[in-house]
C-alpha atoms as a PDB file:
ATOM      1  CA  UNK A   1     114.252 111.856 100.500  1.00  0.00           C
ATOM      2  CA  UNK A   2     115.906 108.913 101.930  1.00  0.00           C
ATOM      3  CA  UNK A   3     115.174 105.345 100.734  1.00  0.00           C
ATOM      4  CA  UNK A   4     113.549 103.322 103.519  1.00  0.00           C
ATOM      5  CA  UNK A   5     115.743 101.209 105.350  1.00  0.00           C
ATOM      6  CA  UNK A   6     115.472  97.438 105.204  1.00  0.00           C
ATOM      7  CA  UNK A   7     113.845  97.140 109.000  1.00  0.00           C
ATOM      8  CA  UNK A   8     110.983  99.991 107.806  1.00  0.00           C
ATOM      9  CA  UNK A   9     110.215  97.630 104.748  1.00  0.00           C
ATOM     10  CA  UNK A  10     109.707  94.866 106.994  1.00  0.00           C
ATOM     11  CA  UNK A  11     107.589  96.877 109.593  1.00  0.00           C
ATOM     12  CA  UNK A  12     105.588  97.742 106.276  1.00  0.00           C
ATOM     13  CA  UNK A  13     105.442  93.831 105.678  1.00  0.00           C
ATOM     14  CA  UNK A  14     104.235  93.285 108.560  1.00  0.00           C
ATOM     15  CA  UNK A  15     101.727  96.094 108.764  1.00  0.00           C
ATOM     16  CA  UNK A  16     100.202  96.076 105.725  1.00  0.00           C
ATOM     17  CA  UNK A  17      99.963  91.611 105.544  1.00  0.00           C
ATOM     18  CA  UNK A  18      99.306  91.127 109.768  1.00  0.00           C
ATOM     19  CA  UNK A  19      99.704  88.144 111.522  1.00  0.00           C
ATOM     20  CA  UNK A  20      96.290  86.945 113.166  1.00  0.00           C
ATOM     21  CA  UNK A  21      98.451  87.317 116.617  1.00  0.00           C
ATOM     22  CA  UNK A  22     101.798  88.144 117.651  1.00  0.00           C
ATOM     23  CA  UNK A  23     103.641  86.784 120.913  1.00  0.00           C
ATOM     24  CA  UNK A  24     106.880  87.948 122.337  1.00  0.00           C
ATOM     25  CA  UNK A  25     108.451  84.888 123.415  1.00  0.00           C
ATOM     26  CA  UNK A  26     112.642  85.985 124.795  1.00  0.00           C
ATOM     27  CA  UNK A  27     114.201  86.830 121.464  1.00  0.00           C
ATOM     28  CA  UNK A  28     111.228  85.764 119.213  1.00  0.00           C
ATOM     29  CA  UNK A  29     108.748  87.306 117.896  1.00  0.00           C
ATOM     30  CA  UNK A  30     106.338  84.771 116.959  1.00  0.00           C
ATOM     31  CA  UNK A  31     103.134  84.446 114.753  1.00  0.00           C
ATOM     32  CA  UNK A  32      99.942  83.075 114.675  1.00  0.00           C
ATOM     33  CA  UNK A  33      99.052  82.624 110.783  1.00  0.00           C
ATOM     34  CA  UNK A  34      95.874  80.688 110.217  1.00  0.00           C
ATOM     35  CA  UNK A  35      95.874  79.729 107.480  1.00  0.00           C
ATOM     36  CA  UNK A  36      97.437  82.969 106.197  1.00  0.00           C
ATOM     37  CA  UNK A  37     100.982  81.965 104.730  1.00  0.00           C
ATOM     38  CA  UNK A  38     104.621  81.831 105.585  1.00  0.00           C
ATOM     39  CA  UNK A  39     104.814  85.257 106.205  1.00  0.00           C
ATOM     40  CA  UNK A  40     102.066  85.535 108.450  1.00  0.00           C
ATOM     41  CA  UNK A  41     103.339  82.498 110.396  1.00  0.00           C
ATOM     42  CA  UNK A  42     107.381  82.889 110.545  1.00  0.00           C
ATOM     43  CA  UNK A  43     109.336  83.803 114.117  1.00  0.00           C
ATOM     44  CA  UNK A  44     111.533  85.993 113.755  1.00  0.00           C
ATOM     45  CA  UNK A  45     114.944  87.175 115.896  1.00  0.00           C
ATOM     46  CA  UNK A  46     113.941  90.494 117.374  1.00  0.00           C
ATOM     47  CA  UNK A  47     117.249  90.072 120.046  1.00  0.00           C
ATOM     48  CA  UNK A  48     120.394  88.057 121.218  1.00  0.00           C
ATOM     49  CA  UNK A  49     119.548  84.110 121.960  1.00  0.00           C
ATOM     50  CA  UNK A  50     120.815  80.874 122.696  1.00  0.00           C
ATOM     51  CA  UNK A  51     120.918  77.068 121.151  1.00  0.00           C
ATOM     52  CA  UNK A  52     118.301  76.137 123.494  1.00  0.00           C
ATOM     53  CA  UNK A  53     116.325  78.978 122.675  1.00  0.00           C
ATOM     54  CA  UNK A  54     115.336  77.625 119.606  1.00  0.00           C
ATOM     55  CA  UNK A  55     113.905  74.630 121.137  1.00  0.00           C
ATOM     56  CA  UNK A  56     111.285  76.333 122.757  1.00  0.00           C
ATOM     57  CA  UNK A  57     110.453  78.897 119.832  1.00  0.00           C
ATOM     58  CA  UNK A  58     109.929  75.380 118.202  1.00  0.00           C
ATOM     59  CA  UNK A  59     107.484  73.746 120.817  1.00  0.00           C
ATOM     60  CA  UNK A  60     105.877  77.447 121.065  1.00  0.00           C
ATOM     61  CA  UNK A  61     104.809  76.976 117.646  1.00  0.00           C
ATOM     62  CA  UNK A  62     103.289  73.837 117.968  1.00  0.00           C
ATOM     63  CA  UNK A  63     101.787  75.053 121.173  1.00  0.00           C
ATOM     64  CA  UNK A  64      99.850  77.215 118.445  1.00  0.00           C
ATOM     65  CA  UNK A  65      98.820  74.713 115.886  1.00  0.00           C
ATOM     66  CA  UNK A  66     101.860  75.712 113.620  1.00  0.00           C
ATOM     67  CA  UNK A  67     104.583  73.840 112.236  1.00  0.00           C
ATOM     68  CA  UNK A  68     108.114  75.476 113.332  1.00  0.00           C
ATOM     69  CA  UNK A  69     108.805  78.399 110.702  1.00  0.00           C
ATOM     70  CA  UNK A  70     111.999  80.855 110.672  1.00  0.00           C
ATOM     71  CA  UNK A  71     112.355  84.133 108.261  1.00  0.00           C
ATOM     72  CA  UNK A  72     115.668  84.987 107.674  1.00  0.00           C
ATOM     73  CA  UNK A  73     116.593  88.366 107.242  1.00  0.00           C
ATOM     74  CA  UNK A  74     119.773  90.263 106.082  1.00  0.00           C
ATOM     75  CA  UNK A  75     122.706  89.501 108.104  1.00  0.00           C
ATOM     76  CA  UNK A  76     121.405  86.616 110.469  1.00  0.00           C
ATOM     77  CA  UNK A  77     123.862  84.007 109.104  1.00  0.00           C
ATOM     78  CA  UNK A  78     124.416  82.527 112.228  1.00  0.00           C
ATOM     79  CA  UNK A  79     120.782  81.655 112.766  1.00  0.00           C
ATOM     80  CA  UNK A  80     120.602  80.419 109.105  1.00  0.00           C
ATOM     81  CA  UNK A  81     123.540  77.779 109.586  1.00  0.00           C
ATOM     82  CA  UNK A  82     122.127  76.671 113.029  1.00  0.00           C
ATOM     83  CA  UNK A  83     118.731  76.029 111.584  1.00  0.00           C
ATOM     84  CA  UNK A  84     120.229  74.018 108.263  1.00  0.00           C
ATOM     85  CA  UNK A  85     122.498  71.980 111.097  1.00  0.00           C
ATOM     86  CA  UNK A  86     118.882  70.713 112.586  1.00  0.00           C
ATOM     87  CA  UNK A  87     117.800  69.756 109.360  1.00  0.00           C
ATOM     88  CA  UNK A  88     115.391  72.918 108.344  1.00  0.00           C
ATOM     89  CA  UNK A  89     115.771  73.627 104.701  1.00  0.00           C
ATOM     90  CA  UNK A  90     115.932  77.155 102.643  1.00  0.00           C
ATOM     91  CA  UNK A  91     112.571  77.957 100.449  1.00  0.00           C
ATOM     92  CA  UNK A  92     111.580  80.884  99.216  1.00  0.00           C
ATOM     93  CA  UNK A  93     114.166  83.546  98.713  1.00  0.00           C
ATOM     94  CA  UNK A  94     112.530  86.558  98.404  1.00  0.00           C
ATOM     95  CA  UNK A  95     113.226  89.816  96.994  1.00  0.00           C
ATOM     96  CA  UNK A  96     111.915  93.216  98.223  1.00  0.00           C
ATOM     97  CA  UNK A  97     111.169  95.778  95.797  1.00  0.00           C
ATOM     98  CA  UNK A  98     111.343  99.600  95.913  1.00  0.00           C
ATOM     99  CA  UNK A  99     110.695 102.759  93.937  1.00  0.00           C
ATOM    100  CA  UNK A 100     109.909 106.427  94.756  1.00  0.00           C
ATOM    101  CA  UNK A 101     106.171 106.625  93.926  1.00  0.00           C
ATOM    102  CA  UNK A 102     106.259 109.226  91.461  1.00  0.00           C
ATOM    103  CA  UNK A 103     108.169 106.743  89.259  1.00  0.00           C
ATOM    104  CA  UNK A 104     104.846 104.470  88.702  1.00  0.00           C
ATOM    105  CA  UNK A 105     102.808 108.135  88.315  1.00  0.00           C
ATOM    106  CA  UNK A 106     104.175 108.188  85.287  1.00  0.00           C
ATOM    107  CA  UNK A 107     100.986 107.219  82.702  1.00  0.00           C
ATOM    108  CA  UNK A 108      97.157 108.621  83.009  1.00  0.00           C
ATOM    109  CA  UNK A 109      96.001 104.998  83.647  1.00  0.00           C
ATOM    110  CA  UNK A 110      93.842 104.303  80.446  1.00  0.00           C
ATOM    111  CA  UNK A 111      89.651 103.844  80.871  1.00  0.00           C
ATOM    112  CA  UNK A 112      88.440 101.002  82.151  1.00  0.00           C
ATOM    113  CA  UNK A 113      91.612  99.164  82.729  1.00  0.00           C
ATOM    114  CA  UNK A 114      92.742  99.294  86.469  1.00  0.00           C
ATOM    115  CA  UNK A 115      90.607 100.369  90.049  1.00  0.00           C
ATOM    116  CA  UNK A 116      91.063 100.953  93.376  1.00  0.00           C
ATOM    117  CA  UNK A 117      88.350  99.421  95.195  1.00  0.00           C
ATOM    118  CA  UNK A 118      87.550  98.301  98.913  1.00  0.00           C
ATOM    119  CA  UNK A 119      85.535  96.054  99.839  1.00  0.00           C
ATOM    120  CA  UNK A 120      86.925  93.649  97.088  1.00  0.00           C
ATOM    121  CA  UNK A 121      84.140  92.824  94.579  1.00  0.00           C
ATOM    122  CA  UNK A 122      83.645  88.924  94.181  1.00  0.00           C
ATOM    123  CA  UNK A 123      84.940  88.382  90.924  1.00  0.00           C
ATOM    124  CA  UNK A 124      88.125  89.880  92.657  1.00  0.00           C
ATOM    125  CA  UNK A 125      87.875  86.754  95.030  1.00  0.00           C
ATOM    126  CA  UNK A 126      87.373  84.807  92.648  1.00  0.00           C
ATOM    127  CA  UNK A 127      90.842  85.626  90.740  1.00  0.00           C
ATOM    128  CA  UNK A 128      92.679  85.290  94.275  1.00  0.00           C
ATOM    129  CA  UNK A 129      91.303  81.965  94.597  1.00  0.00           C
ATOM    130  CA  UNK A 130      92.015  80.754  91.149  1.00  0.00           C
ATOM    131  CA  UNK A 131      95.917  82.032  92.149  1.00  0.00           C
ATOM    132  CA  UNK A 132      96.046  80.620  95.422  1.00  0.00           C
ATOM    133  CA  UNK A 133      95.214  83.505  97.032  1.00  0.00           C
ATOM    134  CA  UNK A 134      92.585  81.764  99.716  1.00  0.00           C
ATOM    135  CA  UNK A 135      90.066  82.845 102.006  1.00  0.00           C
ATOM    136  CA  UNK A 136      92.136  82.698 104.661  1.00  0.00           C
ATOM    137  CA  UNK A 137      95.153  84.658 102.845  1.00  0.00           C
ATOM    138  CA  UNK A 138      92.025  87.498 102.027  1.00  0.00           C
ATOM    139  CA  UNK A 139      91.350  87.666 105.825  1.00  0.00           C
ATOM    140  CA  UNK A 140      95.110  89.012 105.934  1.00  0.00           C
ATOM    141  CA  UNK A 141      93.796  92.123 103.893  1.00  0.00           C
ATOM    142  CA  UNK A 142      90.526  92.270 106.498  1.00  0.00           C
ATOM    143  CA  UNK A 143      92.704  92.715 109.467  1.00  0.00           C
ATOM    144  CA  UNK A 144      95.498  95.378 107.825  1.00  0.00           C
ATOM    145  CA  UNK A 145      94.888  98.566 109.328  1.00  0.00           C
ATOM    146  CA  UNK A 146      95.242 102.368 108.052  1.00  0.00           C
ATOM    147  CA  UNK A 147      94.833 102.969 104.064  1.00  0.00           C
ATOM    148  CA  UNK A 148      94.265 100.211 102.129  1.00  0.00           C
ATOM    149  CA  UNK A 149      92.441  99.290  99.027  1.00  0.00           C
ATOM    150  CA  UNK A 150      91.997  96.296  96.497  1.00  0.00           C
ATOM    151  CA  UNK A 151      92.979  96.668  92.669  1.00  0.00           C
ATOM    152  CA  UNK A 152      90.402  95.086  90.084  1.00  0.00           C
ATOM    153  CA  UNK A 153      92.233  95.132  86.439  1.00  0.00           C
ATOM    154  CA  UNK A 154      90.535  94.617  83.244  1.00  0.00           C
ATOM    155  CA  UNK A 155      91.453  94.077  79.781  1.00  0.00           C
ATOM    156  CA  UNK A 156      90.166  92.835  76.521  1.00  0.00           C
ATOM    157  CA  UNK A 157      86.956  93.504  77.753  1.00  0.00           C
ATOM    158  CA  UNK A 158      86.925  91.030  80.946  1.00  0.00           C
ATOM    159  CA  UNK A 159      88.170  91.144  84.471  1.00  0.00           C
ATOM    160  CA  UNK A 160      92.027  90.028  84.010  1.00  0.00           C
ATOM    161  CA  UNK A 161      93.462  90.450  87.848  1.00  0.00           C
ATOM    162  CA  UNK A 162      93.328  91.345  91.541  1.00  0.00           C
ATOM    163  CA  UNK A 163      95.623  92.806  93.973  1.00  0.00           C
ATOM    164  CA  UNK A 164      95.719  94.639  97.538  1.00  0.00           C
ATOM    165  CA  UNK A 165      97.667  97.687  98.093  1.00  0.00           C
ATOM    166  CA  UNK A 166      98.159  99.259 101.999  1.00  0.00           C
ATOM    167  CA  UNK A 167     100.036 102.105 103.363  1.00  0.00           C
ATOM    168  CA  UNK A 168     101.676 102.253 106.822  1.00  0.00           C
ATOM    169  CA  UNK A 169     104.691 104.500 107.318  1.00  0.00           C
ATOM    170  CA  UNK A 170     104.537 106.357 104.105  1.00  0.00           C
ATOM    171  CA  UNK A 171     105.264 103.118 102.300  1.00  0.00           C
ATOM    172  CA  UNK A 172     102.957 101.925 100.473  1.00  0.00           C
ATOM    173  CA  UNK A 173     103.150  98.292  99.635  1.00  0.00           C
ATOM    174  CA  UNK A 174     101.473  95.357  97.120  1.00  0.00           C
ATOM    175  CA  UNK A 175     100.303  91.830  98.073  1.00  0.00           C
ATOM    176  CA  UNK A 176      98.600  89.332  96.310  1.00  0.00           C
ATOM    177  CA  UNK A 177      98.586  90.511  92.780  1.00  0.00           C
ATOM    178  CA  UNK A 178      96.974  88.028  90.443  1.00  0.00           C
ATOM    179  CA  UNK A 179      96.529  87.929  86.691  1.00  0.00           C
ATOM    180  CA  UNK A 180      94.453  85.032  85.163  1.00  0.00           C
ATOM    181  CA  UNK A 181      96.191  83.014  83.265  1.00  0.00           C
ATOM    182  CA  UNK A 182      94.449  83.718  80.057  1.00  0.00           C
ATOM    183  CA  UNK A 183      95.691  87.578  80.336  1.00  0.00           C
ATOM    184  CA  UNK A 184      99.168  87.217  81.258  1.00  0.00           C
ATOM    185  CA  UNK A 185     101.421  89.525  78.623  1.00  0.00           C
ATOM    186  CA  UNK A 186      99.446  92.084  78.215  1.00  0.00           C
ATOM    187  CA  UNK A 187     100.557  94.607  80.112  1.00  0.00           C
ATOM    188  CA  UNK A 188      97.629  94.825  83.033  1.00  0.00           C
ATOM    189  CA  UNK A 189     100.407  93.770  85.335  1.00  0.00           C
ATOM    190  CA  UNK A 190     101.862  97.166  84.742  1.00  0.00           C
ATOM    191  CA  UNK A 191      98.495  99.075  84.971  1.00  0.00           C
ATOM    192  CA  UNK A 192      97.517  97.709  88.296  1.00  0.00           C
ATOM    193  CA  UNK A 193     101.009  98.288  89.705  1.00  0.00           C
ATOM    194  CA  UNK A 194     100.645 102.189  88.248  1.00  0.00           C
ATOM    195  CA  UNK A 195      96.877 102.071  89.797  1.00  0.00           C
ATOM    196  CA  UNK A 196      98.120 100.851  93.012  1.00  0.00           C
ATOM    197  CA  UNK A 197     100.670 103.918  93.288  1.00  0.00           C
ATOM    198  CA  UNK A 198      98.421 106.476  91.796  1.00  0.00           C
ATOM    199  CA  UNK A 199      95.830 105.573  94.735  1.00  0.00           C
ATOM    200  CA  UNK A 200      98.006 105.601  97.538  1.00  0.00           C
ATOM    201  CA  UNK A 201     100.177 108.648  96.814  1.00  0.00           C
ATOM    202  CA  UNK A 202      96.844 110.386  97.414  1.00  0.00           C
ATOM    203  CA  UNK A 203      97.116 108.441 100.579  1.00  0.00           C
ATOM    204  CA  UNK A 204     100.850 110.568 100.972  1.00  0.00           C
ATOM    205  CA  UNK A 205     102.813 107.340 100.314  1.00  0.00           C
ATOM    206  CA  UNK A 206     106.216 108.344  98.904  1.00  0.00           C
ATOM    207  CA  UNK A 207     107.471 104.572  98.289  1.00  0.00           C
ATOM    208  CA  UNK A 208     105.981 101.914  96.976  1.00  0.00           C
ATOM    209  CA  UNK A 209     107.228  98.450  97.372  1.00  0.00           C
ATOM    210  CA  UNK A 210     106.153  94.119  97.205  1.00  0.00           C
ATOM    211  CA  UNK A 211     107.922  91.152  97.953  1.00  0.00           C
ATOM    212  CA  UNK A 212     108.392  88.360  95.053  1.00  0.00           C
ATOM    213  CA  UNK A 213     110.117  84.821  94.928  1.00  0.00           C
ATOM    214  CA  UNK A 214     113.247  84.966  93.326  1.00  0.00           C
ATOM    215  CA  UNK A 215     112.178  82.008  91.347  1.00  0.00           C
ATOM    216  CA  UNK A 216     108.638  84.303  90.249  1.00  0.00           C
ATOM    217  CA  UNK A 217     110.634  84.860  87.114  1.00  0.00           C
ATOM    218  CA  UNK A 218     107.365  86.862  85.450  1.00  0.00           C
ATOM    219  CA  UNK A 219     107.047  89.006  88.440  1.00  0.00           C
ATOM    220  CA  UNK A 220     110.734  89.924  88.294  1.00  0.00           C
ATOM    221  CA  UNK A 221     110.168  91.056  84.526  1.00  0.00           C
ATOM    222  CA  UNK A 222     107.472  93.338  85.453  1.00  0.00           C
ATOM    223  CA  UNK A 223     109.145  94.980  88.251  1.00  0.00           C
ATOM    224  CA  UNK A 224     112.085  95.547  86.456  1.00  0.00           C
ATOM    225  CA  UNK A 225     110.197  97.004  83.551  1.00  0.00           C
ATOM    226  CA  UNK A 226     108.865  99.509  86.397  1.00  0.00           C
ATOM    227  CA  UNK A 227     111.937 100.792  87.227  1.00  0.00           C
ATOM    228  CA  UNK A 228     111.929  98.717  90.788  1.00  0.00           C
ATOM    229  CA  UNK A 229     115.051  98.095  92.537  1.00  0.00           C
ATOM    230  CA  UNK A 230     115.647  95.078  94.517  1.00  0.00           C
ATOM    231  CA  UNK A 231     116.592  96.649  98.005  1.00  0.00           C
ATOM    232  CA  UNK A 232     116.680  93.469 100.032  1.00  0.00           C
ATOM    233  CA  UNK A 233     116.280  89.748 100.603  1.00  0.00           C
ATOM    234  CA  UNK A 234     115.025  87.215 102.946  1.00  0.00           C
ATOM    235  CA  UNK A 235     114.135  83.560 103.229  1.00  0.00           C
ATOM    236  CA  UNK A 236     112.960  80.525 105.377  1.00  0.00           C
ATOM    237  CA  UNK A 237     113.655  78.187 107.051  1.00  0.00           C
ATOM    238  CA  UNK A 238     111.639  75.156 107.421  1.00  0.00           C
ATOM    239  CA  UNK A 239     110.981  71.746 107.853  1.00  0.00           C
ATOM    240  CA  UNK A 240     111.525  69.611 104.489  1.00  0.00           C
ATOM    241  CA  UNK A 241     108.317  67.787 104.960  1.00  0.00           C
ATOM    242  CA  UNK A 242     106.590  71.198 105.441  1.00  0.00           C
ATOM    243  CA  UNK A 243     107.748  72.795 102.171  1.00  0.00           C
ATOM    244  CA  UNK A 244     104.472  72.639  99.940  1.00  0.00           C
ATOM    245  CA  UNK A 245     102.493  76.063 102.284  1.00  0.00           C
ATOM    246  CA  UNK A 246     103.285  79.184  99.781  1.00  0.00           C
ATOM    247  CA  UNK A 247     104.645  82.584 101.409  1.00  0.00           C
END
């Protein structure tokens, strides 16, 4: 089977972590976050545009209560460089990561260690908010549509993490996974990734996928350990006194 291209990863980004609203504004697609990150409130390029066509994608975001945001994707140099000319700086290189599904169906997932579960229970919040995952990021899981489910890891006898797994497109892919702090290195990282693919191959996902920081030097241990490829990049581009908002 063919590896999903780099557009059908990012039409799984955006389907499985949705913008509150999205607006077609000439070659932008813009969106209306909340509250909900940088990559629920980035334009993008979705067609051929202008210098002054950047100016108003800029006043059209603070026509919605949003600081000016850009994603850059693969091969949209010339948008990078004009953006860095009017002073926007580049945060948060991110890598995608792949695998065929049957890679992380590997291991019977051992009792008691790693769930799917939907609604998300409250101590499940509670990790998310400890990691920065707000209420307002969690409303990004209420509004994802078609298969999706929460993961609830434990180990050493006490709830160790939270994530959020959705499918769209036969992809299925991972957002917001969370370990506390006090169970980091032992492996539930692993489980919950191997939970999250069990689950949503019986939702006929053949991929399985997430987007990390480049400079999330844990995550990129664990996802190498997994097998994952990185099979794409992107980054912003924002303002440098708007820099502190995490994707």
């Amino acid at each position: 089977m063919a590896q999903p291209t780099f557009d059908r990863l990012i039409a799984t980004l955006d389907a499985t972590w949705p913008a509150a609203a999205y607006v077609e504004a000439g070659p932008w697609m813009l969106r209306e976050g909340r509250g909900g990150g940088k990559r629920v409130s980035a334009a993008t390029v979705r067609g051929p545009w202008q210098e002054e066509d950047v100016s108003a994608a800029e006043s059209a975001m603070k026509l919605m209560g949003q600081d000016p945001l850009f994603m850059i994707r693969h091969g949209e140099t010339t948008l990078d460089h004009t953006l860095a000319d009017r002073g926007y700086d580049r945060v948060d290189a991110t890598n995608l990561w792949l695998a065929d599904i049957d890679l992380l169906c590997d291991h019977d997932l051992p009792r008691v260690t790693a769930f799917a579960i939907w609604e998300p229970l409250a101590i499940m919040r509670e990790i998310w908010q400890a990691g920065g995952v707000n209420r307002a990021r969690q409303n990004v899981m209420e509004r994802a549509q078609g298969p999706k489910t929460g993961l609830f890891g434990r180990v050493s006898d006490a709830p160790g993490g939270a994530g959020f797994c959705a499918v769209h497109d036969g992809i299925a892919m991972v957002h917001a996974l969370e370990i506390k702090e006090e169970h980091r290195g032992k492996g539930l990282g692993a489980w919950m990734m191997r939970c999250a693919a069990l689950w949503a191959r019986s939702q006929g996902a053949r991929w399985i996928t997430l987007a990390a920081t480049e400079q999330n030097l844990a995550a990129t241990r664990l996802y190498t350990t997994l097998q994952m490829q990185v099979v794409g990049r992107y980054h912003y581009r924002i303002q440098h006194d708007q820099k502190s908002e995490t994707a």
